[in-house]
C-alpha atoms as a PDB file:
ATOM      1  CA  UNK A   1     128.865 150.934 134.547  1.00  0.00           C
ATOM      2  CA  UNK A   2     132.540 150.357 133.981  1.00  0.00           C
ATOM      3  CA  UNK A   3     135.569 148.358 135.500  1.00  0.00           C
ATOM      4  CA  UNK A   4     138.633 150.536 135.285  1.00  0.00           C
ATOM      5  CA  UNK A   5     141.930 150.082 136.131  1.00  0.00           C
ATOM      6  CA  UNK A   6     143.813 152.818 138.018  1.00  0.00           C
ATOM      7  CA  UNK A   7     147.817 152.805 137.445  1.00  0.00           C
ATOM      8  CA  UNK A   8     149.207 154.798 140.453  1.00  0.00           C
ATOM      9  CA  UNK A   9     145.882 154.481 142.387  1.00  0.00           C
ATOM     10  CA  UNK A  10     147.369 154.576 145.929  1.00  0.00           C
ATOM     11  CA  UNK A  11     149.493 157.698 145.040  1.00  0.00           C
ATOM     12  CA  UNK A  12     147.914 161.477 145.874  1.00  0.00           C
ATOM     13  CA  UNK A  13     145.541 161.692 142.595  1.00  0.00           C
ATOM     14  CA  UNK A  14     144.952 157.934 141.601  1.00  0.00           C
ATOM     15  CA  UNK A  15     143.505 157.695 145.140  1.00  0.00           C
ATOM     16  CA  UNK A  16     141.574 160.737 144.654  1.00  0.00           C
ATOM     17  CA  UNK A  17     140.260 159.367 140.830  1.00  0.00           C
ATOM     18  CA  UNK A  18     139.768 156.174 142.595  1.00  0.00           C
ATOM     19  CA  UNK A  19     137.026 157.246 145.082  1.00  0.00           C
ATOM     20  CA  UNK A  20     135.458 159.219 142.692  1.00  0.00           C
ATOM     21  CA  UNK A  21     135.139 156.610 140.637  1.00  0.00           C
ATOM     22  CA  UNK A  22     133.495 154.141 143.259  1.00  0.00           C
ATOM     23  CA  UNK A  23     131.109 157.180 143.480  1.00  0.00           C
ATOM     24  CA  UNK A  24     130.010 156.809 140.155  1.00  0.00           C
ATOM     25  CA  UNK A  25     129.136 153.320 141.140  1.00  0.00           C
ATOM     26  CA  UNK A  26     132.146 151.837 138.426  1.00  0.00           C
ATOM     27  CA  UNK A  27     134.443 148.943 139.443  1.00  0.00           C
ATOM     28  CA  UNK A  28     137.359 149.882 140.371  1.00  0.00           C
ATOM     29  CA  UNK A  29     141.050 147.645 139.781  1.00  0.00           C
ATOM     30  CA  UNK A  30     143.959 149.492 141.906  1.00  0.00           C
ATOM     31  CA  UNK A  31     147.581 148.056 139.838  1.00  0.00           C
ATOM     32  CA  UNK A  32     150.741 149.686 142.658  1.00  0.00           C
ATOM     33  CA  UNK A  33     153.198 148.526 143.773  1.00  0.00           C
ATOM     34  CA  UNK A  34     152.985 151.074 146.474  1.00  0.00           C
ATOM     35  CA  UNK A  35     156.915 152.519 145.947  1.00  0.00           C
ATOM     36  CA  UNK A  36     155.679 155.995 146.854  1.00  0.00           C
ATOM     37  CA  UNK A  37     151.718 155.637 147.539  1.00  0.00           C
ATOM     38  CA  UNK A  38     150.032 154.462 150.921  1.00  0.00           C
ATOM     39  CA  UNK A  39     147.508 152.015 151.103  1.00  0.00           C
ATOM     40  CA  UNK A  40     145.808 153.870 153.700  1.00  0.00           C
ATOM     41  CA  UNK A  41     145.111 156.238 151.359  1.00  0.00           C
ATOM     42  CA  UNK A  42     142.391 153.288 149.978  1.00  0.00           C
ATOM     43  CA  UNK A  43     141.575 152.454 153.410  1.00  0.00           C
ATOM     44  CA  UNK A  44     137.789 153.375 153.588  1.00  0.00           C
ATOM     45  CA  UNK A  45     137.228 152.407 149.640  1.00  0.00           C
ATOM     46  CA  UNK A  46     139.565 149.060 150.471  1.00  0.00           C
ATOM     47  CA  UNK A  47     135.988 146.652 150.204  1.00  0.00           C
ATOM     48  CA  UNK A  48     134.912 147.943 147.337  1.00  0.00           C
ATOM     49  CA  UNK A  49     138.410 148.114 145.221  1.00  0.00           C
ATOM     50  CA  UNK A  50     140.392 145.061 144.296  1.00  0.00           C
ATOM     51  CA  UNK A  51     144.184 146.150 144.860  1.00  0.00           C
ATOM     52  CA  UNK A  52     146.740 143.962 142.979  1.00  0.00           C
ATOM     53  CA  UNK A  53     150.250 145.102 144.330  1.00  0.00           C
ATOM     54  CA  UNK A  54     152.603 145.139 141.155  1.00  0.00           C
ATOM     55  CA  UNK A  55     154.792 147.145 139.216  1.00  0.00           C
ATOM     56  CA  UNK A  56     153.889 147.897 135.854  1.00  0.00           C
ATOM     57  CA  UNK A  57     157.181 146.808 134.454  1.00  0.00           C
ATOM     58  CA  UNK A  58     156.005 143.432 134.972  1.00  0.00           C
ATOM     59  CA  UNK A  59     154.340 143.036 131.783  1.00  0.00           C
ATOM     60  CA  UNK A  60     153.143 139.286 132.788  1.00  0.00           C
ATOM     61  CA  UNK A  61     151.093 140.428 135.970  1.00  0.00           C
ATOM     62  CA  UNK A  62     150.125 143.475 134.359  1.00  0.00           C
ATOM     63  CA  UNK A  63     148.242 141.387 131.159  1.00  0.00           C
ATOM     64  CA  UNK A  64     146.967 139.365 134.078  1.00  0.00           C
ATOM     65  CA  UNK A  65     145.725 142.117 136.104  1.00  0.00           C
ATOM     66  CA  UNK A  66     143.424 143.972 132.665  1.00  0.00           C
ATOM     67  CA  UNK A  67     141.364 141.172 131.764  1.00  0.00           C
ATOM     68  CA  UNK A  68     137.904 141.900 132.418  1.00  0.00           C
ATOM     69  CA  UNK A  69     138.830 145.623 132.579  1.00  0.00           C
ATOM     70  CA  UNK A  70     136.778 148.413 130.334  1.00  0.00           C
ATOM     71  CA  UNK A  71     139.531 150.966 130.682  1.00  0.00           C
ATOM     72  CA  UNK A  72     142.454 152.230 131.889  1.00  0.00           C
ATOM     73  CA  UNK A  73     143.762 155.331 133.652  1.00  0.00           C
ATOM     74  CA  UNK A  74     147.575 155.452 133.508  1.00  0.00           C
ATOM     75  CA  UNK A  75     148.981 157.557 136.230  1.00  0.00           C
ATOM     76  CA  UNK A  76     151.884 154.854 137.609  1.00  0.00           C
ATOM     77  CA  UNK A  77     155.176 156.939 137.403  1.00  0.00           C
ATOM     78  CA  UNK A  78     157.984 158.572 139.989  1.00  0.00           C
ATOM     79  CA  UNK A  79     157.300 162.237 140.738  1.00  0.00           C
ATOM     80  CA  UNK A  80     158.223 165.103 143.151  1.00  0.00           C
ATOM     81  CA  UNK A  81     161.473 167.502 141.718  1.00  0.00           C
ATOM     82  CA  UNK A  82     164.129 165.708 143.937  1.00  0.00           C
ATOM     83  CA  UNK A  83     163.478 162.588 141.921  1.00  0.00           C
ATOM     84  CA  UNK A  84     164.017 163.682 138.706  1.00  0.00           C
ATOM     85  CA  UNK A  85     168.048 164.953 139.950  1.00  0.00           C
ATOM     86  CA  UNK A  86     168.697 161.610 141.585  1.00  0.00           C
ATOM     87  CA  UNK A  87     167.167 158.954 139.600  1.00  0.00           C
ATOM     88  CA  UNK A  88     166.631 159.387 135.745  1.00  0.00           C
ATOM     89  CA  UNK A  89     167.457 155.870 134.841  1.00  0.00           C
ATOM     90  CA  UNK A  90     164.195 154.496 137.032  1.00  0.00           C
ATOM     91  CA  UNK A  91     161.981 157.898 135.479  1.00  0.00           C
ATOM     92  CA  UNK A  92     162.897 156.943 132.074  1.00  0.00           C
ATOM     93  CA  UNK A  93     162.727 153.223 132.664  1.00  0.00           C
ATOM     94  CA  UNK A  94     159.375 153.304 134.662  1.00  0.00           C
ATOM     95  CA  UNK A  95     158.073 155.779 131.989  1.00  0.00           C
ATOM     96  CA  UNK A  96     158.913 153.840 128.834  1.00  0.00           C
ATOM     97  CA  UNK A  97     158.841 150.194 129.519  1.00  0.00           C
ATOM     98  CA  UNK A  98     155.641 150.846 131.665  1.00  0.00           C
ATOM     99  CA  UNK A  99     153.734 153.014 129.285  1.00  0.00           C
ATOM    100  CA  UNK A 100     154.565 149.755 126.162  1.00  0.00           C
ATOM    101  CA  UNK A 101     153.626 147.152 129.342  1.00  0.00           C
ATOM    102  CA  UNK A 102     150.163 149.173 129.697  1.00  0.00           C
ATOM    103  CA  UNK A 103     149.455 149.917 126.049  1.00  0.00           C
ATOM    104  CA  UNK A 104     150.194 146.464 124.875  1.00  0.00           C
ATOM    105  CA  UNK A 105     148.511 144.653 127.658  1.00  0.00           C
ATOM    106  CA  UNK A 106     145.591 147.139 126.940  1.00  0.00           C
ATOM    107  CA  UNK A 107     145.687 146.138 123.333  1.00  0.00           C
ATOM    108  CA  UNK A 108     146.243 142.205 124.104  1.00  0.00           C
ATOM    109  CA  UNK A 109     142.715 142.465 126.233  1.00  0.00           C
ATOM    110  CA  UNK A 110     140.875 144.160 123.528  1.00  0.00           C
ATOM    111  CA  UNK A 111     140.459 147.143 125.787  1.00  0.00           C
ATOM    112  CA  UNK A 112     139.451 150.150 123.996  1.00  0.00           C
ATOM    113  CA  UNK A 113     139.295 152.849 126.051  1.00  0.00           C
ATOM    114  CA  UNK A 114     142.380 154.642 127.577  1.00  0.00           C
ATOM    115  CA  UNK A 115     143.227 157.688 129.601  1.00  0.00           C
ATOM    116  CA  UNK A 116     146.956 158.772 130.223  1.00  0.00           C
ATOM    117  CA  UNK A 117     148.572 161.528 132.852  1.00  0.00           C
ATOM    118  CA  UNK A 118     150.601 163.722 131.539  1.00  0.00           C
ATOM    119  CA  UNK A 119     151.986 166.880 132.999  1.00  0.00           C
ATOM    120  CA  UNK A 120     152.853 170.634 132.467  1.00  0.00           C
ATOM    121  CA  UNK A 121     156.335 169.612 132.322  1.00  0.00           C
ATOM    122  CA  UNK A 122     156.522 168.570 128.703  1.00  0.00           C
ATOM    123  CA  UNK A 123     156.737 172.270 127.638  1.00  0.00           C
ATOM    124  CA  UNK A 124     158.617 173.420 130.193  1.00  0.00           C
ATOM    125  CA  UNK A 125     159.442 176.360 129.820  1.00  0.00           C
ATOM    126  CA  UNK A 126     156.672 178.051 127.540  1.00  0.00           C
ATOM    127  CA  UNK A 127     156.486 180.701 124.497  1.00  0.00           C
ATOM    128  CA  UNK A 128     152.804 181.131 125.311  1.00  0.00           C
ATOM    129  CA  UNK A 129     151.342 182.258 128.806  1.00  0.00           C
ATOM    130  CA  UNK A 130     148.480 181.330 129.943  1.00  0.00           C
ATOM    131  CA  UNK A 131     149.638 178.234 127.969  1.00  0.00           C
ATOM    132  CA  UNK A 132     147.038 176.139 125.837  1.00  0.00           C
ATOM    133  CA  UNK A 133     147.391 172.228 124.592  1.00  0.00           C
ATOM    134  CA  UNK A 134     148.736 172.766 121.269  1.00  0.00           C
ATOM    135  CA  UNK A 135     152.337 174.235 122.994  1.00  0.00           C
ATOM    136  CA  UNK A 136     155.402 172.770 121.189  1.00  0.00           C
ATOM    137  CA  UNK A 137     156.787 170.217 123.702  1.00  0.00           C
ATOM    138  CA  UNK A 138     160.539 170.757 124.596  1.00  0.00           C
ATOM    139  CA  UNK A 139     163.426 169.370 126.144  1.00  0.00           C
ATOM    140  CA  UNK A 140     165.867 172.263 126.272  1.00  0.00           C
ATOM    141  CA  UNK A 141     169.006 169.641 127.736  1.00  0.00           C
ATOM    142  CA  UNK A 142     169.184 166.448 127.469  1.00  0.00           C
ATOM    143  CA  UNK A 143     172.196 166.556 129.505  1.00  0.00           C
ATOM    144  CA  UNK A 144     170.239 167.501 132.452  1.00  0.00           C
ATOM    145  CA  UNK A 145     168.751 164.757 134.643  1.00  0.00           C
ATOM    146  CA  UNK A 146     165.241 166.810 135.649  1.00  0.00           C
ATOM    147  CA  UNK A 147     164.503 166.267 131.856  1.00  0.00           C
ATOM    148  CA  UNK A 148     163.973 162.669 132.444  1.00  0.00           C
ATOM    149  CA  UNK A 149     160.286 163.281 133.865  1.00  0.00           C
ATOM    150  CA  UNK A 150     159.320 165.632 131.436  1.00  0.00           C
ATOM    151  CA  UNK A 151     161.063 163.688 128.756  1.00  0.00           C
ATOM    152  CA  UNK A 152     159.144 160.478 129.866  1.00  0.00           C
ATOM    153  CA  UNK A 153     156.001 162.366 129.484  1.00  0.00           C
ATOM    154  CA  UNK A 154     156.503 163.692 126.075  1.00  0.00           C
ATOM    155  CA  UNK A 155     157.183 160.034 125.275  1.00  0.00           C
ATOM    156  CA  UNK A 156     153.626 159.307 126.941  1.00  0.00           C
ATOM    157  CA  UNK A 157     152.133 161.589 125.358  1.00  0.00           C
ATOM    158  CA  UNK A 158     153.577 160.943 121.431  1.00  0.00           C
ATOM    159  CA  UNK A 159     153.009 157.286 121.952  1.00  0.00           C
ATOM    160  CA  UNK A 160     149.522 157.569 123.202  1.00  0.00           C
ATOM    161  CA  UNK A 161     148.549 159.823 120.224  1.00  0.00           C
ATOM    162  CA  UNK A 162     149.760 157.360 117.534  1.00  0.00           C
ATOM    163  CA  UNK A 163     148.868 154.248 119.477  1.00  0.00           C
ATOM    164  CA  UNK A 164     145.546 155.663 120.198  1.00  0.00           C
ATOM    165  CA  UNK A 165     144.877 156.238 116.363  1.00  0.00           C
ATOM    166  CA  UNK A 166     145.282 152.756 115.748  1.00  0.00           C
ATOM    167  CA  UNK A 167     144.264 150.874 118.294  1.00  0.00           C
ATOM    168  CA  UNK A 168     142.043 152.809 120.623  1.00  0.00           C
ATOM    169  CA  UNK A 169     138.333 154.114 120.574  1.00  0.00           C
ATOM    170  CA  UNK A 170     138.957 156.502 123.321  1.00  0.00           C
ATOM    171  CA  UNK A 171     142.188 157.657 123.841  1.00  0.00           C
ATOM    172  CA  UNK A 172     142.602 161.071 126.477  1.00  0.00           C
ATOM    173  CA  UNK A 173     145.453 162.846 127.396  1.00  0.00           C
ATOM    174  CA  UNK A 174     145.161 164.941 130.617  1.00  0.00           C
ATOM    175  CA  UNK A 175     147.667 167.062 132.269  1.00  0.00           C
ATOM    176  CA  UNK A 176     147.240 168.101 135.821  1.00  0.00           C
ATOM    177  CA  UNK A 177     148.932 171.594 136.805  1.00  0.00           C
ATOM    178  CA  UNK A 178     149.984 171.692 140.442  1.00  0.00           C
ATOM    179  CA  UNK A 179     147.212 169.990 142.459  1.00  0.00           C
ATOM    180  CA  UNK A 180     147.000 170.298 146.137  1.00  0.00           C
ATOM    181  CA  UNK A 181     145.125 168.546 149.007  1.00  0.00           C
ATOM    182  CA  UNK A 182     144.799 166.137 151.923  1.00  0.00           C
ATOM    183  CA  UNK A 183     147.148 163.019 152.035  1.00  0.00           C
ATOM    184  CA  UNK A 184     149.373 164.498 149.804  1.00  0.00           C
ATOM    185  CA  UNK A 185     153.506 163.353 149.645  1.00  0.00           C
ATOM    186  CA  UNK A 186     155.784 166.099 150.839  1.00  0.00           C
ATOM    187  CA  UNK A 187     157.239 166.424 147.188  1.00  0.00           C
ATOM    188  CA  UNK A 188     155.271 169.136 145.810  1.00  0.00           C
ATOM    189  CA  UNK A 189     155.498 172.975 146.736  1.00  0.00           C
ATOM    190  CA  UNK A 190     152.147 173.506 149.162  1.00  0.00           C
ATOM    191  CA  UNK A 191     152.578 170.794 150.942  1.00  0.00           C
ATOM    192  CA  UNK A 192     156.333 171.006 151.543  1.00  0.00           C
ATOM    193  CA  UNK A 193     155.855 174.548 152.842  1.00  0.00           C
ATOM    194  CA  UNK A 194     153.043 173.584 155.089  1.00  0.00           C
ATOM    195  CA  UNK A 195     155.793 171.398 156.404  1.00  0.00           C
ATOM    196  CA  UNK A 196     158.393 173.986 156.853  1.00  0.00           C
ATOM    197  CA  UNK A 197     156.404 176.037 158.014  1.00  0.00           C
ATOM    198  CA  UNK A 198     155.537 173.809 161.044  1.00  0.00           C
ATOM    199  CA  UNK A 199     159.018 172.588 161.702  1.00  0.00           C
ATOM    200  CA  UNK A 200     159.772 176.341 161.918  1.00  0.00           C
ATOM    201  CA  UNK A 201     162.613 177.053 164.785  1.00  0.00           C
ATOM    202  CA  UNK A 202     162.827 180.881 163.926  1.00  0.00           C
ATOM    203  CA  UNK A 203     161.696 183.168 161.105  1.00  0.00           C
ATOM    204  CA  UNK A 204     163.841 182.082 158.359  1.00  0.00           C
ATOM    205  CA  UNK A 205     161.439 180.572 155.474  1.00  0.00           C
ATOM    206  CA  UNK A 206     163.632 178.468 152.581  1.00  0.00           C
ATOM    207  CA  UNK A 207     162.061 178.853 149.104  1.00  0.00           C
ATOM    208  CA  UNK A 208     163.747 178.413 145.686  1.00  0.00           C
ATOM    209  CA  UNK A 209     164.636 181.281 143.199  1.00  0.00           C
ATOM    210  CA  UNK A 210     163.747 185.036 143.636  1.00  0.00           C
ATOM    211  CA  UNK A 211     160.214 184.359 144.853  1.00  0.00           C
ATOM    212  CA  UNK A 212     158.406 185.893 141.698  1.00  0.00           C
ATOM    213  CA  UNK A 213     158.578 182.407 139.762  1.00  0.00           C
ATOM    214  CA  UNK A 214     154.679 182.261 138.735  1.00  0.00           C
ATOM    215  CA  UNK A 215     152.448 179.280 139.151  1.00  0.00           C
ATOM    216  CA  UNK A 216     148.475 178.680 139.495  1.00  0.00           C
ATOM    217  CA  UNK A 217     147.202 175.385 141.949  1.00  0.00           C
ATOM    218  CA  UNK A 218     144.099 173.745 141.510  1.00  0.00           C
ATOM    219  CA  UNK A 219     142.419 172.392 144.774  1.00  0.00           C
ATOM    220  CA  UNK A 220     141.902 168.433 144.105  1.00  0.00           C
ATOM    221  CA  UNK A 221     137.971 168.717 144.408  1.00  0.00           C
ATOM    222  CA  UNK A 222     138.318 171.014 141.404  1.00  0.00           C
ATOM    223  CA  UNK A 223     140.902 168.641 139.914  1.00  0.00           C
ATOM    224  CA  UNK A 224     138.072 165.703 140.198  1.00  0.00           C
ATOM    225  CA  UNK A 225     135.392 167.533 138.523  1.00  0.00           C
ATOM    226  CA  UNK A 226     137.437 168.334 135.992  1.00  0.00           C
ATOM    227  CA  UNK A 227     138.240 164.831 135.513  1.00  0.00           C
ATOM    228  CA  UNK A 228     135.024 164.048 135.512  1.00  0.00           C
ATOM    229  CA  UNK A 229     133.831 166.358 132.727  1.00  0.00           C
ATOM    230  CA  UNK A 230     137.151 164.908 130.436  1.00  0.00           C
ATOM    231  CA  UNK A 231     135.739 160.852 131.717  1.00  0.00           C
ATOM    232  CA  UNK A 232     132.120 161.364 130.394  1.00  0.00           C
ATOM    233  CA  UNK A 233     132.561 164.243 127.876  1.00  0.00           C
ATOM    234  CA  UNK A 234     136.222 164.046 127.050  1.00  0.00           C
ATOM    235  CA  UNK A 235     137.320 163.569 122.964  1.00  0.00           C
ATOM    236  CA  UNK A 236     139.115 160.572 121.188  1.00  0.00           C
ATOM    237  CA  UNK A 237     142.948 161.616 120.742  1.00  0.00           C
ATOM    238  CA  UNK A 238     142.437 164.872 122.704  1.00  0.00           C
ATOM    239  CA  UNK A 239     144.627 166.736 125.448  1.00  0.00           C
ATOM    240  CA  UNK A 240     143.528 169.116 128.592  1.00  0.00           C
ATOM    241  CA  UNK A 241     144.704 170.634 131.100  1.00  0.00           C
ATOM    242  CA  UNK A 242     143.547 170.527 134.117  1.00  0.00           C
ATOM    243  CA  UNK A 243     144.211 173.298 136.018  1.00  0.00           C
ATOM    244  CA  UNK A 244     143.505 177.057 137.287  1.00  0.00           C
ATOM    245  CA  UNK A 245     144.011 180.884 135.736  1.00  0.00           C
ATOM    246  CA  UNK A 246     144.613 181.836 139.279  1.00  0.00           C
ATOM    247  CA  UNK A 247     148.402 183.016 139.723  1.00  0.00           C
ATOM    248  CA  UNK A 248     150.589 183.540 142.495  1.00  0.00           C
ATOM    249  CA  UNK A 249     153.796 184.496 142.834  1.00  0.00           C
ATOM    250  CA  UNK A 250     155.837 181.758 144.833  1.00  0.00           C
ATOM    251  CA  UNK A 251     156.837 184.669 147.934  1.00  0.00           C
ATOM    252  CA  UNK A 252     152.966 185.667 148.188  1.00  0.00           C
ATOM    253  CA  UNK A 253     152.024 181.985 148.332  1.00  0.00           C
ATOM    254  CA  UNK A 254     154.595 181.708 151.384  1.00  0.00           C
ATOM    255  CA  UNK A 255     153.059 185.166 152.709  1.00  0.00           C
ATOM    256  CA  UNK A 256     149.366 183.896 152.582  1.00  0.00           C
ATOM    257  CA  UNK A 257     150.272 180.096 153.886  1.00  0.00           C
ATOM    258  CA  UNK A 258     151.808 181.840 156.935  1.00  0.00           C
ATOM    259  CA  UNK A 259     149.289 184.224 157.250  1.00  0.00           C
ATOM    260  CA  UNK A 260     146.975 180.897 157.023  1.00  0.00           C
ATOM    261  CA  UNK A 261     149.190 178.702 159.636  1.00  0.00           C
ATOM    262  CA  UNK A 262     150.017 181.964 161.660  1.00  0.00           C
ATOM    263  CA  UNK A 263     153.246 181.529 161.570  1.00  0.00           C
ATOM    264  CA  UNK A 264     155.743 184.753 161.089  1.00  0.00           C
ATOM    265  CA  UNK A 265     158.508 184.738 158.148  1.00  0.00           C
ATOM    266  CA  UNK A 266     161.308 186.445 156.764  1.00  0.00           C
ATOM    267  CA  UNK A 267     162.057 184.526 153.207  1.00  0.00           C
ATOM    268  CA  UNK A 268     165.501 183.657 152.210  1.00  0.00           C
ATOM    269  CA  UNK A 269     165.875 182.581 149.018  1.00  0.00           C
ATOM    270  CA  UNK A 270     168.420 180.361 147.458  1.00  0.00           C
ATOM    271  CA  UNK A 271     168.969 179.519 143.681  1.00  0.00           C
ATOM    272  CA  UNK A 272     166.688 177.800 141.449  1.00  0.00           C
ATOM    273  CA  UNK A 273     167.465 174.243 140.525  1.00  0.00           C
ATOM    274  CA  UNK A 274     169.003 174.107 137.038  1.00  0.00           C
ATOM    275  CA  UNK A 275     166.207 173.704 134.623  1.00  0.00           C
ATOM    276  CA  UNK A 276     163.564 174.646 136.527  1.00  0.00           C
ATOM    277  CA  UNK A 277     160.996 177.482 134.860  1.00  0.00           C
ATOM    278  CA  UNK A 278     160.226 180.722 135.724  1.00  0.00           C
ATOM    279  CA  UNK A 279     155.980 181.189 135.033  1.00  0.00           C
ATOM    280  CA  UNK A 280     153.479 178.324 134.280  1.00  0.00           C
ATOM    281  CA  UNK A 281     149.966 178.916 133.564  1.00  0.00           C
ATOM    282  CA  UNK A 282     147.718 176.867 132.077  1.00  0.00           C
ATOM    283  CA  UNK A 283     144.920 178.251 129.559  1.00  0.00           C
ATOM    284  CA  UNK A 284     141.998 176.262 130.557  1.00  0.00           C
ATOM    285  CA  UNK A 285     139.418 177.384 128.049  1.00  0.00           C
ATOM    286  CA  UNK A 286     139.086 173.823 126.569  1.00  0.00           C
ATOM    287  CA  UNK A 287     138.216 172.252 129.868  1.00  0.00           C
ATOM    288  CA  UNK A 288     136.051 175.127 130.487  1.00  0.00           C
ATOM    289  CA  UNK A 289     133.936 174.545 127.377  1.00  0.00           C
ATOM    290  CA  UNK A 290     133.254 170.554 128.743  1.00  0.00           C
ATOM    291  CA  UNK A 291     131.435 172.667 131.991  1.00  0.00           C
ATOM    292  CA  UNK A 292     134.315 172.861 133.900  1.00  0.00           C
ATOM    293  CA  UNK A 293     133.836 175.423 136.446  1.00  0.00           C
ATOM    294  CA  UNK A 294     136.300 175.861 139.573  1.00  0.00           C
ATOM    295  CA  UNK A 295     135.131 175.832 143.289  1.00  0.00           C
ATOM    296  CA  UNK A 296     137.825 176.392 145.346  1.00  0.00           C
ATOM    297  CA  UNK A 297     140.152 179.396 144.541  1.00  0.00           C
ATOM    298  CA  UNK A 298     143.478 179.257 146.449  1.00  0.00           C
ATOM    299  CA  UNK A 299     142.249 180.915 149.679  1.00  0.00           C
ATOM    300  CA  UNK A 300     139.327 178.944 150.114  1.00  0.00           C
ATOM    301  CA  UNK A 301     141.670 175.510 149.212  1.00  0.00           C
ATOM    302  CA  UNK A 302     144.486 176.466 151.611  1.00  0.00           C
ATOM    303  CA  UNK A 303     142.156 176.966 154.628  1.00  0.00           C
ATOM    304  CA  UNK A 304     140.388 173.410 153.590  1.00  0.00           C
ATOM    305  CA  UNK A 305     143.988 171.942 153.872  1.00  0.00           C
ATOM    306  CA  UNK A 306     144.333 173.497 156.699  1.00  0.00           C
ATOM    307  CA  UNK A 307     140.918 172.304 158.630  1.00  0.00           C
ATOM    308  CA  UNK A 308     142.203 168.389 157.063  1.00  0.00           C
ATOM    309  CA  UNK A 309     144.890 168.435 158.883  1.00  0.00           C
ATOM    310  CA  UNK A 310     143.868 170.065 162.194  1.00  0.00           C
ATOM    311  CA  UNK A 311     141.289 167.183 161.997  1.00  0.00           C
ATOM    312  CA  UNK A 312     143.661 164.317 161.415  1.00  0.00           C
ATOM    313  CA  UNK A 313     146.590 165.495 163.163  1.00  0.00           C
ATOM    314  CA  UNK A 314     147.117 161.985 164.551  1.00  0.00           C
ATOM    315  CA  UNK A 315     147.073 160.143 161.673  1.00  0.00           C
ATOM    316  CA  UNK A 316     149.464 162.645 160.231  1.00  0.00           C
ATOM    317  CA  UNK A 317     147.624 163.701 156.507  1.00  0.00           C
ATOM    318  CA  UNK A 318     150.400 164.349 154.737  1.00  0.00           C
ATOM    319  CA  UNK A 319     152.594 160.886 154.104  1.00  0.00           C
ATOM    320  CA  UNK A 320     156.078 160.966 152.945  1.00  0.00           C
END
């Protein structure tokens, strides 16, 4: 068994990759400095993690914090669309000078074995649909601030490939396309409609653009067993998505989540932030050939969000 180190681990996925990991019976190291995840997230893994509160711009701690450690999962970063309009400077800076802290405190320990988050956003807006690994990797403005994520990423991703060459045994790339579950922030599109929709006063649902913007969701239970698959079968200086072929229009996803929450709407739309893409699909066929077989189509994973957060209404799943 292993002892990894989880970047990010008390955000919405590390936490998730976190548990599954103590699962597996590995030893887990949890590097946050909690800026946007919850430590009660941890709480019922908190004995058998050691948490090190830190920011992974602080090379010194970070070096510290890796000795001992087998390998590394890199997920530390800012997300959620409002952040990328108001804050490129920390994106970029948090992207670059932590992905050089974690690769060269990785190298400095002689660890070998590296796995880094990416996301769908490095080829934003794609020639391809459903849209495989090999996708050229764009940033169509650098003018515009959104671009600093997906800009950061691309960085991620060139760096890993090259440092992963040299210095690396195992060196995995995987991006996750719009995951959704319990204990999730309010930054992403499920869960921020699940709020709307239960702060609703009258009919009038808010969403973005026209409504028939396409995207697919993949239930986080799916999510881990496809992380799984890319942990024990996953190639040296390879990419994957992680993700589902399931699409939805954005105004059908509102439809069913009401229909789900039984709440009535009448959508009003308002214009799509600047940058932002019309369809994104991934082509999962490579994940699929590791074994990767979904459980949860969108139905089934709504209604489980649902029963979460009837059951923990008091502790309030979803955390800002």
């Amino acid at each position: 068994k292993k002892t990894f180190l989880v970047t990010g681990g008390t955000g919405f996925i590390g936490s998730n990759i976190s548990k599954l990991l103590i699962q597996k019976k590995h030893k887990v190291i949890i590097f946050d400095n909690n800026s946007r995840g919850d430590l009660k997230k941890i709480n019922h893994i908190r004995n058998k993690i050691k948490f090190i509160k830190g920011d992974i711009r602080d090379k010194i701690l970070l070096k510290k914090s890796l000795k001992g450690v087998d390998s590394v999962i890199h997920l530390a970063y800012v997300n959620g669309t409002k952040n990328f309009y108001k804050h490129p400077v920390k994106i970029l800076d948090i992207a670059i000078r932590g992905l050089i802290n974690v690769l060269d405190a990785s190298i400095e320990n002689k660890i070998k074995e590296i796995y880094l988050a990416s996301s769908s956003e490095v080829y934003q807006t794609p020639i391809k649909v459903p849209t495989d690994e090999t996708e050229p990797l764009k940033i169509p403005d650098i003018f515009n601030p959104r671009f600093s994520y997906g800009g950061g990423k691309i960085i991620t991703e060139l760096m890993g490939v090259h440092y992963g060459k040299k210095y690396f045994n195992k060196m995995v790339i995987f991006r996750p396309h719009n995951v959704y579950g319990p204990e999730m922030g309010y930054e992403h599109v499920v869960p921020e409609f699940i709020k709307r929709l239960k702060s609703l006063k009258n009919k009038n649902f808010k969403i973005q653009g026209t409504g028939n913007e396409i995207r697919s969701f993949i239930y986080i239970e799916d999510f881990l067993s496809a992380f799984n698959l890319i942990l024990n079968k996953g190639k040296h200086l390879n990419i994957y998505n992680i993700g589902t072929s399931e699409k939805i229009k954005i105004k059908d996803l509102a439809f069913k989540m009401s229909k789900i929450f039984k709440k009535e709407i009448i959508l009003k739309k308002t214009p799509l932030r600047k940058g932002s893409t019309k369809i994104r699909i991934p082509n999962i066929g490579k994940i699929k050939k590791l074994g990767f077989k979904a459980q949860f189509n969108l139905n089934k994973g709504l209604k489980s969000l649902k029963h979460h957060e009837k059951k923990n209404i008091k502790k309030n799943y979803f955390n800002d």
